[in-house]
PDB file of N, CA and C in Angstrom:
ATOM      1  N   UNK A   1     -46.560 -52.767  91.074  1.00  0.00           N
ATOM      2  CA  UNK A   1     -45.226 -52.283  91.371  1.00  0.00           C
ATOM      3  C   UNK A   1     -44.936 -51.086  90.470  1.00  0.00           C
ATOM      4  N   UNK A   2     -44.418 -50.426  90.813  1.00  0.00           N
ATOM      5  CA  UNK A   2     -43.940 -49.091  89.859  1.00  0.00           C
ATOM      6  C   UNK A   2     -43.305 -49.138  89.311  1.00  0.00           C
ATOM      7  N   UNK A   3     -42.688 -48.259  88.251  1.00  0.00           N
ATOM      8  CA  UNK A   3     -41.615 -48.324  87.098  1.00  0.00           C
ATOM      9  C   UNK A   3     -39.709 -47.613  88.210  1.00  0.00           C
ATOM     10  N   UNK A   4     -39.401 -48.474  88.140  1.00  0.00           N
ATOM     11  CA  UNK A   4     -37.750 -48.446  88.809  1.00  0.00           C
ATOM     12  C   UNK A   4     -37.247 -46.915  87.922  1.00  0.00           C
ATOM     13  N   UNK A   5     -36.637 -46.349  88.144  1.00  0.00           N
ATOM     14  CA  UNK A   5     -35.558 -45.595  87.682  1.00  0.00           C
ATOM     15  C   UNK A   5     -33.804 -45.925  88.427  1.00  0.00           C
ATOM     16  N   UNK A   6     -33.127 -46.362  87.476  1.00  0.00           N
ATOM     17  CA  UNK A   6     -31.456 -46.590  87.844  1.00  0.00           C
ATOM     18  C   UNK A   6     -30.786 -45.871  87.343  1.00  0.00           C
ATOM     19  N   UNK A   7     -29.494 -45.616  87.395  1.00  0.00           N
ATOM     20  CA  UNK A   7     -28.400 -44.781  87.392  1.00  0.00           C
ATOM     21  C   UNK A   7     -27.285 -45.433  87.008  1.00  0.00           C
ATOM     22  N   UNK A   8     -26.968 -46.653  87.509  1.00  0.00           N
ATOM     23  CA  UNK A   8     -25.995 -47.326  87.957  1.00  0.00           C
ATOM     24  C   UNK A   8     -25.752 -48.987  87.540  1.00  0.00           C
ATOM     25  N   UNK A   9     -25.261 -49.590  86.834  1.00  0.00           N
ATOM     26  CA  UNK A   9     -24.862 -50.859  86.781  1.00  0.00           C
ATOM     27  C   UNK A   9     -25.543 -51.442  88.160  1.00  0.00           C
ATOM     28  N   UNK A  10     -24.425 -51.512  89.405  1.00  0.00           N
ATOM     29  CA  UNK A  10     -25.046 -52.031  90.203  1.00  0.00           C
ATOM     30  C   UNK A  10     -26.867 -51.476  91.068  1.00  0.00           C
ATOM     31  N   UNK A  11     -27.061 -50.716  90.880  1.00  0.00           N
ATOM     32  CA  UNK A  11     -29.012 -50.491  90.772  1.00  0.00           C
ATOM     33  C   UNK A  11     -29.188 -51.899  90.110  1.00  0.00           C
ATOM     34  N   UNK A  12     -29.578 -51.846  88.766  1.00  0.00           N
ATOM     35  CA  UNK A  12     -29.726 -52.882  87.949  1.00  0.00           C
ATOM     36  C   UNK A  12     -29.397 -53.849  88.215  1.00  0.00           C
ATOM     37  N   UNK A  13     -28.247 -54.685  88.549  1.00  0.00           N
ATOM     38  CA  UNK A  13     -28.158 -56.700  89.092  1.00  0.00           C
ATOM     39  C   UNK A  13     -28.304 -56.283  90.037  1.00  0.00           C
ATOM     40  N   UNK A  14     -28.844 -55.536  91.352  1.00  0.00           N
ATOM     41  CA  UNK A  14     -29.505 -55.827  92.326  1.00  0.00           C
ATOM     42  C   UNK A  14     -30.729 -55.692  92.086  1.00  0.00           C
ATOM     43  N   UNK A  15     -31.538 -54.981  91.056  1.00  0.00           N
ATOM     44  CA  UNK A  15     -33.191 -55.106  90.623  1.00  0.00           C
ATOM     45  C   UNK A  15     -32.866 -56.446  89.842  1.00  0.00           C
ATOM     46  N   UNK A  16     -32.173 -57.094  89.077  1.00  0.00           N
ATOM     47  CA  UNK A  16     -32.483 -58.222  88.646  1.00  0.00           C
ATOM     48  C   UNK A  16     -32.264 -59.442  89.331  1.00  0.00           C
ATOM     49  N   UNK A  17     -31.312 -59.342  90.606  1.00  0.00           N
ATOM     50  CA  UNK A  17     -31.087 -60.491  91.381  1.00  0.00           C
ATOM     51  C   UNK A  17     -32.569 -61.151  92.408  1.00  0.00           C
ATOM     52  N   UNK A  18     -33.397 -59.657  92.176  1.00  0.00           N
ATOM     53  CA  UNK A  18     -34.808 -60.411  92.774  1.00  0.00           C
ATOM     54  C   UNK A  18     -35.601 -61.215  91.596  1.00  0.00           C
ATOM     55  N   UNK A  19     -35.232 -61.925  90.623  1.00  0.00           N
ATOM     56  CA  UNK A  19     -35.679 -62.756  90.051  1.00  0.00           C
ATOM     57  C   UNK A  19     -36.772 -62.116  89.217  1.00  0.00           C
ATOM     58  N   UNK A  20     -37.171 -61.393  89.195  1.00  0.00           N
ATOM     59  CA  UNK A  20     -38.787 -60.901  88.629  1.00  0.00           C
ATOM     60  C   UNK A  20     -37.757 -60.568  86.965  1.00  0.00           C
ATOM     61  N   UNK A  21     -38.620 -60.968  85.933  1.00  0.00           N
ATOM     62  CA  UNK A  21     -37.822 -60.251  84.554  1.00  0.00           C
ATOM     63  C   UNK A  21     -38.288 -58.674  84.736  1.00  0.00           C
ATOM     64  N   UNK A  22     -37.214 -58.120  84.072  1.00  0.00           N
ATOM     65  CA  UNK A  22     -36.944 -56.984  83.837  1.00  0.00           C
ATOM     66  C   UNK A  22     -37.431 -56.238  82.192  1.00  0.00           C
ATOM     67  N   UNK A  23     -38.122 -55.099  82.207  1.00  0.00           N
ATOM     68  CA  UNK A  23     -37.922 -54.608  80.580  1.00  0.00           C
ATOM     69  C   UNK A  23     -37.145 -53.272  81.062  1.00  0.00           C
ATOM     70  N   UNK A  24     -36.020 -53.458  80.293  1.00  0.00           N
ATOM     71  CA  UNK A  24     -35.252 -51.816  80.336  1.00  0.00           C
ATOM     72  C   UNK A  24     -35.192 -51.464  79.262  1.00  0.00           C
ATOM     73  N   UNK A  25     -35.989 -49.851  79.457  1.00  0.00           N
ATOM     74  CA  UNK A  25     -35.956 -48.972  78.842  1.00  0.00           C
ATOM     75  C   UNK A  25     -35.031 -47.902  78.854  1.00  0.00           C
ATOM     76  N   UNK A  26     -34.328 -47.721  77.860  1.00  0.00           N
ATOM     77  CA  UNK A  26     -33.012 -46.537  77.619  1.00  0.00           C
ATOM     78  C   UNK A  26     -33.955 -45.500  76.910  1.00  0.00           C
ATOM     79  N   UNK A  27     -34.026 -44.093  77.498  1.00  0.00           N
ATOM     80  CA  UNK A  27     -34.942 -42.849  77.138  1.00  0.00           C
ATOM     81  C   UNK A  27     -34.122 -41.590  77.322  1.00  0.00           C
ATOM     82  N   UNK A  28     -34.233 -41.064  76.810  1.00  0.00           N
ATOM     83  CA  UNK A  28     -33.767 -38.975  76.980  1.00  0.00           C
ATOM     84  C   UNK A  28     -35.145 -38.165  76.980  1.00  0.00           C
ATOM     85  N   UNK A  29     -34.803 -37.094  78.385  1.00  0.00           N
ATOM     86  CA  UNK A  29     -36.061 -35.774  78.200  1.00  0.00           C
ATOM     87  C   UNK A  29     -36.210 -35.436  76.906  1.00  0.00           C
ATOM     88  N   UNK A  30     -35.413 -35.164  75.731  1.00  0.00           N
ATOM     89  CA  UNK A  30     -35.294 -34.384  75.074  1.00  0.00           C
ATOM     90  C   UNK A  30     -36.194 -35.319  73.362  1.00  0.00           C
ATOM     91  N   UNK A  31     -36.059 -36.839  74.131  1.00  0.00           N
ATOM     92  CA  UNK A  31     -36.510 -37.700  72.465  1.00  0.00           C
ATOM     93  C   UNK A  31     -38.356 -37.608  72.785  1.00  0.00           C
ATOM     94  N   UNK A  32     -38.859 -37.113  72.001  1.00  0.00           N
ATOM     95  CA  UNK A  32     -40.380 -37.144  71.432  1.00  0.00           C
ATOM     96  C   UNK A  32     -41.043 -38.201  71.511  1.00  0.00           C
ATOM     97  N   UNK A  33     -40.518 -39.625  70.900  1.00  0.00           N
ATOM     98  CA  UNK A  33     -40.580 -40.931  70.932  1.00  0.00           C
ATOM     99  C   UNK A  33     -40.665 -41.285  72.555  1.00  0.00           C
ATOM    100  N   UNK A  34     -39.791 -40.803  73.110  1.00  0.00           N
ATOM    101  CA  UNK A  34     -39.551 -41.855  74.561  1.00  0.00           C
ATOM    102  C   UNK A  34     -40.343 -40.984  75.290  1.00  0.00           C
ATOM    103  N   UNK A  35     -40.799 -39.922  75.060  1.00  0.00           N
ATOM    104  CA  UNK A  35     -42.066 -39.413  75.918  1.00  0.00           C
ATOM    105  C   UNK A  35     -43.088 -40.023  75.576  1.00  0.00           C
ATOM    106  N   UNK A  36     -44.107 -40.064  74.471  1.00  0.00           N
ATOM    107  CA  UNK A  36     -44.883 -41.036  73.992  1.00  0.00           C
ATOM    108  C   UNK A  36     -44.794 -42.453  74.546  1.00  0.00           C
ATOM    109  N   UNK A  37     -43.619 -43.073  74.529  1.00  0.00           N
ATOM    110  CA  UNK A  37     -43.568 -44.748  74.806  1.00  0.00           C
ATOM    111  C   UNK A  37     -43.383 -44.649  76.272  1.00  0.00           C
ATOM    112  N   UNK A  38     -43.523 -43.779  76.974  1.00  0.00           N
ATOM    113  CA  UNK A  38     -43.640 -43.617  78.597  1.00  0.00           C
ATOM    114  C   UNK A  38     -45.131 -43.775  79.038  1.00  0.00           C
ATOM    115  N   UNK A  39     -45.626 -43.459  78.135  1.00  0.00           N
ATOM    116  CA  UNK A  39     -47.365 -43.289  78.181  1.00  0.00           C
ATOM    117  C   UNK A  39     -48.123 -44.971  78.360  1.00  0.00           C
ATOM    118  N   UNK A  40     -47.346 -45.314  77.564  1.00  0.00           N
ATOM    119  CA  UNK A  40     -47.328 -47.022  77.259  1.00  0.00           C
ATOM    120  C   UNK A  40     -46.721 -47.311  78.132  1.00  0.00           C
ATOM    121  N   UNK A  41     -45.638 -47.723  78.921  1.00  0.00           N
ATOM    122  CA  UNK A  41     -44.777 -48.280  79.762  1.00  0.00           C
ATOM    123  C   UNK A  41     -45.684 -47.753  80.599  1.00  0.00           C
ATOM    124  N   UNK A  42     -46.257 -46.898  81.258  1.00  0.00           N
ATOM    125  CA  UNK A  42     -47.223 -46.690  82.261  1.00  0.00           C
ATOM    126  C   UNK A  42     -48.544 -47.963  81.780  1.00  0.00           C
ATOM    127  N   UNK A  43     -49.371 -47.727  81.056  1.00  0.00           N
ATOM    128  CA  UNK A  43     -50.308 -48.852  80.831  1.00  0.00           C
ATOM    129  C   UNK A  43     -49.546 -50.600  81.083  1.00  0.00           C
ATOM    130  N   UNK A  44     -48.535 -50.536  80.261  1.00  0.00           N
ATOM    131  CA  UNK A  44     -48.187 -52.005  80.585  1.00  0.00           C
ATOM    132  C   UNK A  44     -47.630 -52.193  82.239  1.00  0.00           C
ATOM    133  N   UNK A  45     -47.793 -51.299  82.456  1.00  0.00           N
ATOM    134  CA  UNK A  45     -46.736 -51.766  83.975  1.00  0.00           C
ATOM    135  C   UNK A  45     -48.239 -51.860  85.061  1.00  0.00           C
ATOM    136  N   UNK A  46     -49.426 -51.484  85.010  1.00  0.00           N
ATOM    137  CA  UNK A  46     -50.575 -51.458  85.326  1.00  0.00           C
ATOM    138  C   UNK A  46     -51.239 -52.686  85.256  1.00  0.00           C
ATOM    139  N   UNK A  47     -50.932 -53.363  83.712  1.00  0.00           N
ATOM    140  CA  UNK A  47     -51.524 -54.648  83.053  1.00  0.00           C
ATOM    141  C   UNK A  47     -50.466 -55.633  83.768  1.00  0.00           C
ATOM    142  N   UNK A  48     -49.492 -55.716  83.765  1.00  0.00           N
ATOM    143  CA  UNK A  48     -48.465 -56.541  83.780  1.00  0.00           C
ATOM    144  C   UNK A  48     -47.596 -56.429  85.543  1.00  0.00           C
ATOM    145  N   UNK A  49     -47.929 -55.832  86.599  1.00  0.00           N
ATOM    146  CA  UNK A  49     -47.234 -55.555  87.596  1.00  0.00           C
ATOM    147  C   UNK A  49     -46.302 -56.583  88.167  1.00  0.00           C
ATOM    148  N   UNK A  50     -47.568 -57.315  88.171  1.00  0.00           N
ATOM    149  CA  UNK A  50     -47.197 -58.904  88.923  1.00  0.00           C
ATOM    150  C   UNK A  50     -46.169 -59.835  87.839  1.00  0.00           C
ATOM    151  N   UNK A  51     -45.996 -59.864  87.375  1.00  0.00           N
ATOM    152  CA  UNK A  51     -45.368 -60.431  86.490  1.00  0.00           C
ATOM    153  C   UNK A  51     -44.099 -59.641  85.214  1.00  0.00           C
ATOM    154  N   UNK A  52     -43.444 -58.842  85.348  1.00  0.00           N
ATOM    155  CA  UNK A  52     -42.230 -58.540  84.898  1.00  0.00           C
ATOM    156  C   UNK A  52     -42.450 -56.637  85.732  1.00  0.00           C
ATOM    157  N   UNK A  53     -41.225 -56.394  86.204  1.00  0.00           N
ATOM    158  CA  UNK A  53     -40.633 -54.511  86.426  1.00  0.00           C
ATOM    159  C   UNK A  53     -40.315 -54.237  85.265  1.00  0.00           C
ATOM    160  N   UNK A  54     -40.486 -52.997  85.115  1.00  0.00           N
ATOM    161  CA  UNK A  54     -40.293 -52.162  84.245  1.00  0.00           C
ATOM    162  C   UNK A  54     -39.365 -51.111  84.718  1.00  0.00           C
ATOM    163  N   UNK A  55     -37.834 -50.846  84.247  1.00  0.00           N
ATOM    164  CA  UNK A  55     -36.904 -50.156  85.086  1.00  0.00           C
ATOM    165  C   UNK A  55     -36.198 -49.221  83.660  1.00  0.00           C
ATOM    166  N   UNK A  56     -36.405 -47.785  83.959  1.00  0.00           N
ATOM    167  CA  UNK A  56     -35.901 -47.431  83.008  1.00  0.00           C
ATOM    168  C   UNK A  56     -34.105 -46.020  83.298  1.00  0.00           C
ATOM    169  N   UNK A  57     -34.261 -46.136  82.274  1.00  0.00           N
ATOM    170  CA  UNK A  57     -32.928 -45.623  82.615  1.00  0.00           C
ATOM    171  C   UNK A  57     -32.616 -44.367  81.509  1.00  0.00           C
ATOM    172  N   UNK A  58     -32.025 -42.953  82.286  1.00  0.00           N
ATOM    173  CA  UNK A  58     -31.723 -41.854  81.132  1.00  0.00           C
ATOM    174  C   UNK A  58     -30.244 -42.413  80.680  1.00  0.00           C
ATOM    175  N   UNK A  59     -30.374 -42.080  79.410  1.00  0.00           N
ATOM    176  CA  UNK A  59     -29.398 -42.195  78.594  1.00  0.00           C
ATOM    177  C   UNK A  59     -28.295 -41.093  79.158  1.00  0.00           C
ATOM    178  N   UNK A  60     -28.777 -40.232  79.048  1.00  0.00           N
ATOM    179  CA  UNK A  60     -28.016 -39.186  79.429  1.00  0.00           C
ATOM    180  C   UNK A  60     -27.488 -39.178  80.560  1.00  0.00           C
ATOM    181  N   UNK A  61     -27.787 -39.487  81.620  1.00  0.00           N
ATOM    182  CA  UNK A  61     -27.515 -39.172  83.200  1.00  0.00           C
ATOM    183  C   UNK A  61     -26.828 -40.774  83.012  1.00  0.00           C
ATOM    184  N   UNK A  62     -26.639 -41.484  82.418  1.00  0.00           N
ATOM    185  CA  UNK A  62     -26.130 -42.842  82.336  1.00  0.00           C
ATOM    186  C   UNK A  62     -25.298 -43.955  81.369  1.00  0.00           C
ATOM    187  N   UNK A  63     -24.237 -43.060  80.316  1.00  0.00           N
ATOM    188  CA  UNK A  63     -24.241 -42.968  79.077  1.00  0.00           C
ATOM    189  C   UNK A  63     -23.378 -44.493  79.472  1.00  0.00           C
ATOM    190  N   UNK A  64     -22.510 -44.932  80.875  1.00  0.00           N
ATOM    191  CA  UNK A  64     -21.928 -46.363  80.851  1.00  0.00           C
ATOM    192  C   UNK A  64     -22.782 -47.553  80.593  1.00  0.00           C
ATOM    193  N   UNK A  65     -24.248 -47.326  81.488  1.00  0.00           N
ATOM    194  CA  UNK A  65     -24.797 -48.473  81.182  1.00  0.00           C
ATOM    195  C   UNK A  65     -25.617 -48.320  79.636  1.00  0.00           C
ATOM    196  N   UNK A  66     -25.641 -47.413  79.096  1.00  0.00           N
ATOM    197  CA  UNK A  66     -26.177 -47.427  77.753  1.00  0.00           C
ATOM    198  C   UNK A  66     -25.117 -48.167  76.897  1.00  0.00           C
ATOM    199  N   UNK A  67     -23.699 -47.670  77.247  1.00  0.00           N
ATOM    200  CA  UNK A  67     -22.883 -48.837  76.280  1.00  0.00           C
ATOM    201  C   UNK A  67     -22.731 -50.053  76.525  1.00  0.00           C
ATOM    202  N   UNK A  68     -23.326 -50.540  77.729  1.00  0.00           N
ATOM    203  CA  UNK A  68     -23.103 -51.792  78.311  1.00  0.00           C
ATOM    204  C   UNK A  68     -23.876 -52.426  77.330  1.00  0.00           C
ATOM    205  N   UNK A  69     -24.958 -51.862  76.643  1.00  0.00           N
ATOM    206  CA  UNK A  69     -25.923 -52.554  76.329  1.00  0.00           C
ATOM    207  C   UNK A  69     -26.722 -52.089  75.046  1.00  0.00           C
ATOM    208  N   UNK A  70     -25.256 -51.257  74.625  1.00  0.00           N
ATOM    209  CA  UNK A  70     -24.824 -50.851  73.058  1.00  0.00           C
ATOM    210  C   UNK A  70     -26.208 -50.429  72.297  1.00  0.00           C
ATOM    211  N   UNK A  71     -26.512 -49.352  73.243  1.00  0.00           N
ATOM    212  CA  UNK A  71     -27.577 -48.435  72.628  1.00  0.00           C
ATOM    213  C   UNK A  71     -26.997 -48.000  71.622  1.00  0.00           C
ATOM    214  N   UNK A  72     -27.601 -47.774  70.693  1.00  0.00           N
ATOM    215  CA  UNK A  72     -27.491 -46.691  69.248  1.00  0.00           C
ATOM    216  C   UNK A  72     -28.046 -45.158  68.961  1.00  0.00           C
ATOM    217  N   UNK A  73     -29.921 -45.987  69.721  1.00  0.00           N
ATOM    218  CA  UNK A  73     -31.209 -44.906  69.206  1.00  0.00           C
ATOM    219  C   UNK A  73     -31.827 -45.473  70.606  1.00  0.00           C
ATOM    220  N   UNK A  74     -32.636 -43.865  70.638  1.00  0.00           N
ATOM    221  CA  UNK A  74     -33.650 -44.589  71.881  1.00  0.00           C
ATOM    222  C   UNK A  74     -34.718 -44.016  70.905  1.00  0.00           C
ATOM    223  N   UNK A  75     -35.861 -44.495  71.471  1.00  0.00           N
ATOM    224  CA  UNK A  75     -36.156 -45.485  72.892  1.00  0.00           C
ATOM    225  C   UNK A  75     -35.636 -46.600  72.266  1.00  0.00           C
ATOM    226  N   UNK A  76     -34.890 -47.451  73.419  1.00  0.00           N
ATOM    227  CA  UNK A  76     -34.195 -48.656  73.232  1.00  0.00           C
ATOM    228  C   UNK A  76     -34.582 -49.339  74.298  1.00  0.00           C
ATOM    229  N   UNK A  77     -35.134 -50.568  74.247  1.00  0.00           N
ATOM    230  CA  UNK A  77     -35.602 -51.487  75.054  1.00  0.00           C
ATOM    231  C   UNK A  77     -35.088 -53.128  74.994  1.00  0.00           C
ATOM    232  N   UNK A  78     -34.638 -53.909  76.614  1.00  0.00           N
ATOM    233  CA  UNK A  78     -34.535 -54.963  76.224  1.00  0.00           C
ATOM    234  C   UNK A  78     -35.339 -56.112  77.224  1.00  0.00           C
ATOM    235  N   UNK A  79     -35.747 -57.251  76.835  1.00  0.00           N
ATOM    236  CA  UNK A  79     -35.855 -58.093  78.258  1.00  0.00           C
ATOM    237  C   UNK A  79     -35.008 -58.643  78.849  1.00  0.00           C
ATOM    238  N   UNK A  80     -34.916 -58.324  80.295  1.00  0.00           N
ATOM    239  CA  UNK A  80     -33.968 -58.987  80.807  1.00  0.00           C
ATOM    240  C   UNK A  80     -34.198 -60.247  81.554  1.00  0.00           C
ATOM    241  N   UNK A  81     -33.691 -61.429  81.542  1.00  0.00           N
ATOM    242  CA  UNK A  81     -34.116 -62.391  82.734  1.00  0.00           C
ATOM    243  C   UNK A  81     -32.856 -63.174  83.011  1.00  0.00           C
ATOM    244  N   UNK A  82     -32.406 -62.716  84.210  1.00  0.00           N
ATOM    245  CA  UNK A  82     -31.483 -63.407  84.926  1.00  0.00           C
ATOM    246  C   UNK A  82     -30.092 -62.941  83.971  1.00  0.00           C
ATOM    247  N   UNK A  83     -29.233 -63.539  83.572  1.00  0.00           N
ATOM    248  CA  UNK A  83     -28.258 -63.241  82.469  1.00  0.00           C
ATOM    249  C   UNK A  83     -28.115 -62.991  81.430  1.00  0.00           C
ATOM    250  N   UNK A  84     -29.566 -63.777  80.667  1.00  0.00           N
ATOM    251  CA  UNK A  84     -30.017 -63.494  80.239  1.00  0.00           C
ATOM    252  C   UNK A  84     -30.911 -62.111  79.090  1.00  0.00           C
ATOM    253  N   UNK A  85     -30.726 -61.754  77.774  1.00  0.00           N
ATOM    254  CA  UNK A  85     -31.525 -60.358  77.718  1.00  0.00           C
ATOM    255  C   UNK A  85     -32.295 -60.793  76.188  1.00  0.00           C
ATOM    256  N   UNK A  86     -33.012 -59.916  75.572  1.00  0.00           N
ATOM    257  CA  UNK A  86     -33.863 -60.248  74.113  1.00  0.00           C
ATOM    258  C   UNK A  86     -32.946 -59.577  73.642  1.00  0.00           C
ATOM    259  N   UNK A  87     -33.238 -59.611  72.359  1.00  0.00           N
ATOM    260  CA  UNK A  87     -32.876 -58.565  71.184  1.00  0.00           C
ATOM    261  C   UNK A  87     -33.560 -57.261  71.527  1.00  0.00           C
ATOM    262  N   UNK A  88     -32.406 -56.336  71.316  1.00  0.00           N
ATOM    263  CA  UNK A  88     -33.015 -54.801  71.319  1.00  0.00           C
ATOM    264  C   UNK A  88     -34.601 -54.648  70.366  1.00  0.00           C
ATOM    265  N   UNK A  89     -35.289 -54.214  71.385  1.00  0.00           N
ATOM    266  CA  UNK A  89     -36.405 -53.115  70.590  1.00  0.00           C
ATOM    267  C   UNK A  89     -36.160 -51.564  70.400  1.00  0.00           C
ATOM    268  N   UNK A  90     -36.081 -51.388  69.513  1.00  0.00           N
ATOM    269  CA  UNK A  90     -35.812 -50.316  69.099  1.00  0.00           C
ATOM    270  C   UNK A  90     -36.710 -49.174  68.311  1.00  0.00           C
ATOM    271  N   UNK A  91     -37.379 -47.861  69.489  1.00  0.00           N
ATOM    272  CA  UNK A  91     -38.512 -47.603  69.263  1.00  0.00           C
ATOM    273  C   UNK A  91     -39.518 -47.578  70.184  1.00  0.00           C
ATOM    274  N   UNK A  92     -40.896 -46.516  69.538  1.00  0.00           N
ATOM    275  CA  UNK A  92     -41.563 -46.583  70.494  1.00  0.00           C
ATOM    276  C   UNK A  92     -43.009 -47.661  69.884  1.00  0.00           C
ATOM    277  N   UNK A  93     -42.918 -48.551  70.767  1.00  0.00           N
ATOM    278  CA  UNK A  93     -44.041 -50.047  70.208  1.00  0.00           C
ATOM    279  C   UNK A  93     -45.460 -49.447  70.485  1.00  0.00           C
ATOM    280  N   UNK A  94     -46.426 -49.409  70.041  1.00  0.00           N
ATOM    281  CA  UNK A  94     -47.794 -49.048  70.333  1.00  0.00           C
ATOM    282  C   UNK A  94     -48.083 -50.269  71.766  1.00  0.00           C
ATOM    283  N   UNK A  95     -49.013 -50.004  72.241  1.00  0.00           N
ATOM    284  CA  UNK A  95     -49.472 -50.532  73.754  1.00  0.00           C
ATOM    285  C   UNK A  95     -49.747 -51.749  73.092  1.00  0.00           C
ATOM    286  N   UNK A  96     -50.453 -52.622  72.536  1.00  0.00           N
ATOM    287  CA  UNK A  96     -51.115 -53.782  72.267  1.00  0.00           C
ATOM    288  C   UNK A  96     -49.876 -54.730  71.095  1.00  0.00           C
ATOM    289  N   UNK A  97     -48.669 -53.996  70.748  1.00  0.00           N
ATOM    290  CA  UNK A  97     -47.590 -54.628  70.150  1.00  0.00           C
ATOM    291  C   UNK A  97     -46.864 -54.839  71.552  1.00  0.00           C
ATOM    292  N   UNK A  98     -46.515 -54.184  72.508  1.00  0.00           N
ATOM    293  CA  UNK A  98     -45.505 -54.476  73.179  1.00  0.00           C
ATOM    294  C   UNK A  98     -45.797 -55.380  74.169  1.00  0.00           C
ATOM    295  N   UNK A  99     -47.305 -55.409  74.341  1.00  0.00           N
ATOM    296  CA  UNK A  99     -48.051 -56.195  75.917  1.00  0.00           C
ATOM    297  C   UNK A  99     -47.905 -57.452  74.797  1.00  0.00           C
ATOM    298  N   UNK A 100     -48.504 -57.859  73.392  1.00  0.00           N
ATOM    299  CA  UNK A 100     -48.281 -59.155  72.795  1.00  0.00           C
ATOM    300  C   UNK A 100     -46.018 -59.575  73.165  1.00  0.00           C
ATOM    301  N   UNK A 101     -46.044 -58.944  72.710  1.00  0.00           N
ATOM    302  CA  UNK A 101     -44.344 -59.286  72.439  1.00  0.00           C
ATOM    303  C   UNK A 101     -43.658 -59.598  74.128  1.00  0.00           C
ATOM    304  N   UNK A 102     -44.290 -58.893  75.073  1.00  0.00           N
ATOM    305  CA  UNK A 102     -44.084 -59.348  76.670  1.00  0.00           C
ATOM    306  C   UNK A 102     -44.955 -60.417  76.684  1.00  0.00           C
ATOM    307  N   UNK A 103     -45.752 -60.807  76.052  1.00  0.00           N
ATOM    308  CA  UNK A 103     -46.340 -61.765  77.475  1.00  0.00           C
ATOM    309  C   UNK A 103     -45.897 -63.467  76.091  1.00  0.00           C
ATOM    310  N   UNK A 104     -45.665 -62.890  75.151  1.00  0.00           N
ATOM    311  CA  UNK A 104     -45.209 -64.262  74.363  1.00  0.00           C
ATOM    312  C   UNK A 104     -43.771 -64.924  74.825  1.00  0.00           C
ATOM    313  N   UNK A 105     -42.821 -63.776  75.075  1.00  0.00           N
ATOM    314  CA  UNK A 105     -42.152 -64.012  76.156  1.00  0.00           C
ATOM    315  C   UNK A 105     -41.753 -64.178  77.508  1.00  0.00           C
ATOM    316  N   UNK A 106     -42.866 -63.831  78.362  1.00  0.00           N
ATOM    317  CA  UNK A 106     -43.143 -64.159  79.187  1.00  0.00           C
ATOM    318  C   UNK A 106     -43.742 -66.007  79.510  1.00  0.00           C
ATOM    319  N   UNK A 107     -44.205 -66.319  78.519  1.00  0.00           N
ATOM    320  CA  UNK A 107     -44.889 -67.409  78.196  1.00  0.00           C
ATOM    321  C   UNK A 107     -43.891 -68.544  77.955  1.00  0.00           C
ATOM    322  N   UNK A 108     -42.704 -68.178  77.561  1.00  0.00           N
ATOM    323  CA  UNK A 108     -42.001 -69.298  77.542  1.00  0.00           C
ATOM    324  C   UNK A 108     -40.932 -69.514  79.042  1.00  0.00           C
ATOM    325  N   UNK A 109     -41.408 -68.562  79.904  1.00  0.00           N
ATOM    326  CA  UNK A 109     -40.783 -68.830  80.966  1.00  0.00           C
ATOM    327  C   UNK A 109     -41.311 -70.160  81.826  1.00  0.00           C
ATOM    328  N   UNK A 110     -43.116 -69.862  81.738  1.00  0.00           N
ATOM    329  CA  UNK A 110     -44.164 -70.932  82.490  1.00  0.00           C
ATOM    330  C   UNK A 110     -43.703 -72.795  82.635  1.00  0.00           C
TER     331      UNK A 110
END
């Protein structure tokens, strides 16, 4: 499945009402970091398709749902499942930190 791009509050609880967990990523063209951790969010979304979307969202073009969900710094990342969300990641995670930290949480869904 591919990486979602939203805009909109409602985008988002209609990508999460299909049940699949969610990782949202909050990014800007302009942050160095969230270009880099795009590189990664491409690999994990390759490794991981079947089992959690990856939906990200500009900060900029979207600054309501960034406060919804009281960004500070990007790259800002959370899991979402159902009503559910993690604690902010905050940052760009190297590929083999972020695929451990998804699938340990992923793991307590099973």
């Amino acid at each position: 499945m591919a990486i979602l791009h939203v805009k909109t509050e409602q985008q988002l609880v209609e990508e999460a009402q299909k049940g699949k967990p969610i990782f949202l990523n909050f990014w800007a063209p302009w942050c160095g970091p969230c270009q880099m951790f795009a590189n990664v969010l491409n690999e994990i979304d390759e490794d991981l398709q079947d089992k959690i979307q990856i939906v990200k969202v500009n900060s900029d073009e979207s600054p309501e749902l960034a406060a919804i969900f009281e960004v500070q710094g990007i790259p800002h990342s959370r899991l979402v499942i159902g009503n559910s969300m993690s604690e902010p990641l905050v940052g760009a995670l190297p590929y083999e930190q972020l695929k451990d930290v998804l699938e340990q949480y992923l793991a307590t869904l099973d």
